[in-house]
Protein backbone atom coordinates (compact mmCIF):
# COMPACT_ATOMS: atom_id res chain seq x y z
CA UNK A 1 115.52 80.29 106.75
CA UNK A 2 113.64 79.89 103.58
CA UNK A 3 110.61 77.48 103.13
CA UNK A 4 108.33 77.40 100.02
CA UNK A 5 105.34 74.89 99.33
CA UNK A 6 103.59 74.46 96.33
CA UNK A 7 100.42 74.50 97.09
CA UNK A 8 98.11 75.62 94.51
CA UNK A 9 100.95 76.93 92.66
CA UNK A 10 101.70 80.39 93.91
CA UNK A 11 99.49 80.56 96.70
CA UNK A 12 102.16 80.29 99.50
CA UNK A 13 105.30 82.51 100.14
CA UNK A 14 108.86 82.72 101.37
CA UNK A 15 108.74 82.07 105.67
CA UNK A 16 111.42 83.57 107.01
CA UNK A 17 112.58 82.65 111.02
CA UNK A 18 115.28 85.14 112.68
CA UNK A 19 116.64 83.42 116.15
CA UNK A 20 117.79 84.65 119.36
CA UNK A 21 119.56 83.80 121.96
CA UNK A 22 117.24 80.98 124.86
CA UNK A 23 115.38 79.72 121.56
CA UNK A 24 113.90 82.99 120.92
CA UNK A 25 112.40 83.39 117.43
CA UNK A 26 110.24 85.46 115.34
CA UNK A 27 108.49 84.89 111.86
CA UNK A 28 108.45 86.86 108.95
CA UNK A 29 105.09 86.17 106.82
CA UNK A 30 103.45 82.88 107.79
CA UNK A 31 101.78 82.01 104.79
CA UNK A 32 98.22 81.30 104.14
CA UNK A 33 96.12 79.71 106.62
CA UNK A 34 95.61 76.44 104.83
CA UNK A 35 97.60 73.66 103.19
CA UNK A 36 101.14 72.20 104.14
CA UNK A 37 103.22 75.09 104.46
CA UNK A 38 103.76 75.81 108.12
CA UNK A 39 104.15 72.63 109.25
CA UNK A 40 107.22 72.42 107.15
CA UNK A 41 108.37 76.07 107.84
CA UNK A 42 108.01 73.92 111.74
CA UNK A 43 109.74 70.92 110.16
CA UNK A 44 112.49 73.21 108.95
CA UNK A 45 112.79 74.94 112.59
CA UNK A 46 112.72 71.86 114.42
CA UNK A 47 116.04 70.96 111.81
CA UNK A 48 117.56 73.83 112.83
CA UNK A 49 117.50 73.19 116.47
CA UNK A 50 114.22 76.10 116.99
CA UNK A 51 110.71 75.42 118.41
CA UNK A 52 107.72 76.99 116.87
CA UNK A 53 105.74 77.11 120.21
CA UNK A 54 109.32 79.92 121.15
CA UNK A 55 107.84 82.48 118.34
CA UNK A 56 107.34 85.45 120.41
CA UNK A 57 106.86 88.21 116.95
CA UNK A 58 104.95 87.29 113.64
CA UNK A 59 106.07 90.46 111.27
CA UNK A 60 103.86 91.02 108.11
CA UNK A 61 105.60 92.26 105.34
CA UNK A 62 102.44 93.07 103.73
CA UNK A 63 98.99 92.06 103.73
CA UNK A 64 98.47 89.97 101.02
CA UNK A 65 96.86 86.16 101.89
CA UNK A 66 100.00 84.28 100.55
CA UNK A 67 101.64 85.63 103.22
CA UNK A 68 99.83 87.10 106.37
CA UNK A 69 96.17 84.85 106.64
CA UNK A 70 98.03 82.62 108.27
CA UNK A 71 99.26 84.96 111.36
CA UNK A 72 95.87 84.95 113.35
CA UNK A 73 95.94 81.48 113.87
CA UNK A 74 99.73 80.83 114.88
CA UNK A 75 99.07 83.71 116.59
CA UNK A 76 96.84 82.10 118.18
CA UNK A 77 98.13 78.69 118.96
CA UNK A 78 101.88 80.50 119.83
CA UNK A 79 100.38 83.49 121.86
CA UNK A 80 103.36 85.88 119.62
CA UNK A 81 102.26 89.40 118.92
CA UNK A 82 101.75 89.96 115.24
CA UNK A 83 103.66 92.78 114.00
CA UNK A 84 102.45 95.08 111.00
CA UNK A 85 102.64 98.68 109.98
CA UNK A 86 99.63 101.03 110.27
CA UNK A 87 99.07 101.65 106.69
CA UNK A 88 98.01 97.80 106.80
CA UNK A 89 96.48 97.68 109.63
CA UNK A 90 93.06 97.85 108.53
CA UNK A 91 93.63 95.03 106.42
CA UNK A 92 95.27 93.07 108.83
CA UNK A 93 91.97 93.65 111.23
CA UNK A 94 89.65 93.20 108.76
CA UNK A 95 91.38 90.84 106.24
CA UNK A 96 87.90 90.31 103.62
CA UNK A 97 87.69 94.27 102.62
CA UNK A 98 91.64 93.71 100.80
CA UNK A 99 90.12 93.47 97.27
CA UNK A 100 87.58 95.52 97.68
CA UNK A 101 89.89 98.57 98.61
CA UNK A 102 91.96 97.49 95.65
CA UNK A 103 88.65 98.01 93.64
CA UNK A 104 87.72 101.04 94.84
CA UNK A 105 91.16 103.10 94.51
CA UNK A 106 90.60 103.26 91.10
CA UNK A 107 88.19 105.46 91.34
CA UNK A 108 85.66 103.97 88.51
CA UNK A 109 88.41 102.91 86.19
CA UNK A 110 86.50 100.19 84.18
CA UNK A 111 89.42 98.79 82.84
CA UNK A 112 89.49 95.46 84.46
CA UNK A 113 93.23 96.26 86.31
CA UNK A 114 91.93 93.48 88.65
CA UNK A 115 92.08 90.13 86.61
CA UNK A 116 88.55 89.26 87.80
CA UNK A 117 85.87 91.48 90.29
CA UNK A 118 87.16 92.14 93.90
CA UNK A 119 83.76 89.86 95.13
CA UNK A 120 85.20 86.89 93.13
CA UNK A 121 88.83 87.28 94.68
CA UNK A 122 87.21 87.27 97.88
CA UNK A 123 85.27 84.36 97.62
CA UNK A 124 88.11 83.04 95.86
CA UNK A 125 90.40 83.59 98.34
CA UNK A 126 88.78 81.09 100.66
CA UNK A 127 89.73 77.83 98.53
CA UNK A 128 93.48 79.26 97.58
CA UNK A 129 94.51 80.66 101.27
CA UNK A 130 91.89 79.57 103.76
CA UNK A 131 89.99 81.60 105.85
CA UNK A 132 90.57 85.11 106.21
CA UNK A 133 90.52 85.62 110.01
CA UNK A 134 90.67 88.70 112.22
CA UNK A 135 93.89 88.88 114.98
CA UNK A 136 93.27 87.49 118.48
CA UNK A 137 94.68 90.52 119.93
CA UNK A 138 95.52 93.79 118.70
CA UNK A 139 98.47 93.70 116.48
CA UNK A 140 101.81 95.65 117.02
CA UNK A 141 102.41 98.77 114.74
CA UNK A 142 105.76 98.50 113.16
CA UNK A 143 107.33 101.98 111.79
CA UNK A 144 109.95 103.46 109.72
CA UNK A 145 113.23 103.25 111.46
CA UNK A 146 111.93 101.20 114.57
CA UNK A 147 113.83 98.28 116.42
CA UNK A 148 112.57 95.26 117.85
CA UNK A 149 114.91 92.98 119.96
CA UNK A 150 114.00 89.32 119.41
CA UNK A 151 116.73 87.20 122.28
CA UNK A 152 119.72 89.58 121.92
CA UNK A 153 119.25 89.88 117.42
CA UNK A 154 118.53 93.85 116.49
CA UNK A 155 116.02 94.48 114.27
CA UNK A 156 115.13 97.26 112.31
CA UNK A 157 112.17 98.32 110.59
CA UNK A 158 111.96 99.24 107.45
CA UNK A 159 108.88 101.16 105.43
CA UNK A 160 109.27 99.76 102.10
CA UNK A 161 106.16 100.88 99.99
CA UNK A 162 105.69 100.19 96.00
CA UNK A 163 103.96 96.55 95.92
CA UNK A 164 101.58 97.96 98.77
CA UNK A 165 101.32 100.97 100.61
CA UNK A 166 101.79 99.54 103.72
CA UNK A 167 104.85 96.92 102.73
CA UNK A 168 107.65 96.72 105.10
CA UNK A 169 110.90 95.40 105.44
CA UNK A 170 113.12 93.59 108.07
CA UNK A 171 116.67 94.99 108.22
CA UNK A 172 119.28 93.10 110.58
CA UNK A 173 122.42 94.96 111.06
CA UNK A 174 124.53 93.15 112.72
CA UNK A 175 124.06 90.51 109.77
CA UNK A 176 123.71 92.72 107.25
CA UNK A 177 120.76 91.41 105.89
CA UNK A 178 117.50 92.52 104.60
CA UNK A 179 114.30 90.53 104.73
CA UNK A 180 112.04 91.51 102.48
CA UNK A 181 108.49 91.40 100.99
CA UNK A 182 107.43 91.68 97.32
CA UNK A 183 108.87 94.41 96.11
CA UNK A 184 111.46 92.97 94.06
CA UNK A 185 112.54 89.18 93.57
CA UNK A 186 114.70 87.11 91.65
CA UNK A 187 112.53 85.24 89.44
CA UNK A 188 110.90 89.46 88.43
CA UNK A 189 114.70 90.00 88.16
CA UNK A 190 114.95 94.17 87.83
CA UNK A 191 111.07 94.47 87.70
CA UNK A 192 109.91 95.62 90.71
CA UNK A 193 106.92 94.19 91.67
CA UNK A 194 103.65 96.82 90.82
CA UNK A 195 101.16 94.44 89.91
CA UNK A 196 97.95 95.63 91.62
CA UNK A 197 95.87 98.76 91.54
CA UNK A 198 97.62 100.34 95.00
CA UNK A 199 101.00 99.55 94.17
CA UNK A 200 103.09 102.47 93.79
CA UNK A 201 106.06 102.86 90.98
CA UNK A 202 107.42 106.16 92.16
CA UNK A 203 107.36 104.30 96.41
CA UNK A 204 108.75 100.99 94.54
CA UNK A 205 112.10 103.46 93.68
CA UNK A 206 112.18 104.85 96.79
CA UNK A 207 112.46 101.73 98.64
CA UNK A 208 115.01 100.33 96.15
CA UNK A 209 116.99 103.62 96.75
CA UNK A 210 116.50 102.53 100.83
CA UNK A 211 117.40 99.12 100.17
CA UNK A 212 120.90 100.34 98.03
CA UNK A 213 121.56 103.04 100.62
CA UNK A 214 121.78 100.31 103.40
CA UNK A 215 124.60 97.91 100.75
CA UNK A 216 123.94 94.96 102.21
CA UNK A 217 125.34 91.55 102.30
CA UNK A 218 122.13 89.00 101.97
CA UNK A 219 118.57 89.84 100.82
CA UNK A 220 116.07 87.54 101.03
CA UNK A 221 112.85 87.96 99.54
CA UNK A 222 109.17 86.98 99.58
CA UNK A 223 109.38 84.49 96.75
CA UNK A 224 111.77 82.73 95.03
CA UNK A 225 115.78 82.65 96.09
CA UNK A 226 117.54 84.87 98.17
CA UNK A 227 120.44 87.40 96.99
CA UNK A 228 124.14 87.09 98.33
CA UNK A 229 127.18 89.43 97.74
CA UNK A 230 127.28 93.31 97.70
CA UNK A 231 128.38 94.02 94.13
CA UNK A 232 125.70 91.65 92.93
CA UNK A 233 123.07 93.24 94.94
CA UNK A 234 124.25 96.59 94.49
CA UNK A 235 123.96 95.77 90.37
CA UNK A 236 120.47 94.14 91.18
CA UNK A 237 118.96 97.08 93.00
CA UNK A 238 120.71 99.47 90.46
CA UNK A 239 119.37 97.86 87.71
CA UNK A 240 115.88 97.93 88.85
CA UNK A 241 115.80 101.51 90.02
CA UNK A 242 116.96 102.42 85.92
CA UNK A 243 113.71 100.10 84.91
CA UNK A 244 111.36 101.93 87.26
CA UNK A 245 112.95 104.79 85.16
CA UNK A 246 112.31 103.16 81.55
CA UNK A 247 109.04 102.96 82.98
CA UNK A 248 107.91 105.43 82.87
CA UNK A 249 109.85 106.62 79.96
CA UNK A 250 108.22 103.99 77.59
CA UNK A 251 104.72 104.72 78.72
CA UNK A 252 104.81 108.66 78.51
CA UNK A 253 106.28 107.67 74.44
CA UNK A 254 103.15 105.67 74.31
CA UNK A 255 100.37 107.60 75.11
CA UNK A 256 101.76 110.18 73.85
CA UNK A 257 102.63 108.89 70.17
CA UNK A 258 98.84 106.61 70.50
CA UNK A 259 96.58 108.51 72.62
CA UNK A 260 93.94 105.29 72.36
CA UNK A 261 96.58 102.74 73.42
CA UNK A 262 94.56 100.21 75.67
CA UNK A 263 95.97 99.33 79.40
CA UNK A 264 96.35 95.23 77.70
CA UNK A 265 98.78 96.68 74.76
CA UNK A 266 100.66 99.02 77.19
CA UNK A 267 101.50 96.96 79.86
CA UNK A 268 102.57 94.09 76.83
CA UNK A 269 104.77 97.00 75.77
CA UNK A 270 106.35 97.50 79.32
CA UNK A 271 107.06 94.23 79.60
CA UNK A 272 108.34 92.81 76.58
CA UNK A 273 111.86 92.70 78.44
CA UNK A 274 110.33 89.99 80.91
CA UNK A 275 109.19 86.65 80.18
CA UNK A 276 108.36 85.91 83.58
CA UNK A 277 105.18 88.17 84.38
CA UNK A 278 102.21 86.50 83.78
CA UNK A 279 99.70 88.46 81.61
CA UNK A 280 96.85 89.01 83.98
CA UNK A 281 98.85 91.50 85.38
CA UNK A 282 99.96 93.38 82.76
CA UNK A 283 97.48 95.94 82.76
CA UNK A 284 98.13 96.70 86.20
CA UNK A 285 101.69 97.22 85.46
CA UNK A 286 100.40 100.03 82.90
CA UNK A 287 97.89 101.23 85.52
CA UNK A 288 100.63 101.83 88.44
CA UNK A 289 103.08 102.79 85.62
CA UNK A 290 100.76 105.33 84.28
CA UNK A 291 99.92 107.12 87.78
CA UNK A 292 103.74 107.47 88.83
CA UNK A 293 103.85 110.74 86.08
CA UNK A 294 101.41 113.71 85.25
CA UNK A 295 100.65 113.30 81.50
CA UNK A 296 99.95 109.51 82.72
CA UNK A 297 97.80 110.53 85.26
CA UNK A 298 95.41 112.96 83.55
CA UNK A 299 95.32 109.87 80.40
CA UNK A 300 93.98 108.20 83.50
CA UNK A 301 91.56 110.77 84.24
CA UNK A 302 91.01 110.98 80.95
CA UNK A 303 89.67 107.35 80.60
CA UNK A 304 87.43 107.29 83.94
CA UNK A 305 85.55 110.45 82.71
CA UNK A 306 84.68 108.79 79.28
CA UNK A 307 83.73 105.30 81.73
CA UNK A 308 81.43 108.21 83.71
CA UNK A 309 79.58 109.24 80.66
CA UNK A 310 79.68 106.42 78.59
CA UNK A 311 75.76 105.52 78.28
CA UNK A 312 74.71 102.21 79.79
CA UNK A 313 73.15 99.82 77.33
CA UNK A 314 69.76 98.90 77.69
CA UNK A 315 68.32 95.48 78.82
């Protein structure tokens, strides 16, 4: 089950509820803490014949507020565990340090890969997703390759790095169906989604190269529609493993044929072949693009030692 709201544009995310048998259910990313959404991911449920007050698991694909501030408090009000993998964990405990370890794993890059400063995200992030609250209890750790059993339905875990380091994945066998975070969607079509400074482009293959392995019959993602039929998945996934490839193809021609190239004219470069990405993200996309291959990583280098010694301009 899919449920998107609109609130403040693309503040909110795709909710996902997998049923068991008894009314058993678990949710996949519950949104931001604020605004209409859950009440009609409930509205949905109730439709469907499930009762939110039955969650027993709330899985976090990722950290992220559009989908995971709103855990703690239907958590909370539902007593379910919520479920996320270690790598996140310290975000999920201590949601307000998110940006700021963003920030800080560029490691004095003063290229302005963030839109605007990790402090004003955080604030930010208060009006767009509501408060960013700790977990009642301890959270679960989901890993690679573990199962969950939510009223009779198998679920498997699935480490699916590339948006975030800690992203993961839902995979149901018995339906043959993937539920999954940002790392790819349909509006993106075959560009994977490595918009931020700790997304990965080299982990974003990988865990296309999972998802293909697995041929399944359904995935659904964290925003937009969901995906149905092997051969068009298969050509879906396919196509956006060869553009993780052009990738990094076009930026090594790049810096290499215009050593001064900014991150703004890069990333416009990269992306020419997709309307749909907005353009504060585009040097991010060159950023993450630019790290997945040596001669892009010591450019990189290359720009935070001039940022080092550059001489700060008197007041």
């Amino acid at each position: 089950m899919e449920n998107t709201s609109p609130f403040f544009g693309l503040a909110t995310c795709n909710t996902h509820a997998i049923a068991g048998r008894g009314g058993c259910v678990a949710l996949v990313d519950p949104g931001p803490a604020i605004g209409p959404h859950m009440a009609r991911v409930e509205a949905a449920m109730r439709r469907d014949g499930l009762r939110l007050e039955n969650c027993e698991k709330i899985f976090i694909s990722h950290q992220h507020p559009d989908h995971s501030w709103g855990a703690p408090p239907l958590a909370r009000k539902t007593g379910a565990d919520i479920v996320c993998s270690e790598p996140d964990l310290p975000a999920v405990i201590n949601p307000g340090r998110l940006w700021y370890d963003e920030a800080e794993s560029l490691g004095g890059l003063n290229e302005n890969v963030l839109p605007v400063a990790a402090e004003v995200l955080a604030t930010c992030g208060v009006f767009f997703f509501g408060p960013d609250s700790a977990p009642p209890f301890p959270p679960v750790i989901a890993r690679d390759g573990g199962a969950f059993n939510i009223g009779g339905t198998d679920v498997r875990i699935l480490s699916t790095p590339g948006h975030r380091p800690g992203e993961i994945a839902l995979h149901l066998p018995e339906q043959n169906a993937i539920v999954a975070g940002d790392i790819i969607n349909s509006r993106r079509g075959d560009f994977p989604s490595i918009n931020f400074p700790l997304s990965d482009l080299n982990s974003a293959q990988a865990s296309l190269e999972k998802f293909r392995a697995l041929n399944p019959e359904h995935i659904s993602t964290g925003h937009e529609h969901f995906a149905q039929g092997r051969a068009k998945i298969q050509r879906w996934l396919g196509d956006a493993i060869a553009r993780c490839e052009k990738l990094r193809a076009k930026a090594q021609r790049a810096i290499s044929m215009k050593p001064d190239i900014s991150l703004s004219n890069l990333g416009l470069a990269l992306a020419r072949c997709n309307k749909e990405l907005p353009l504060y993200e585009l040097r991010a996309i060159a950023y993450v693009t630019l790290k997945s291959f040596p001669l892009g990583q010591e450019w990189l280098d290359e720009k935070r030692s001039k940022n080092r010694t550059r001489p700060q301009k008197s007041i």
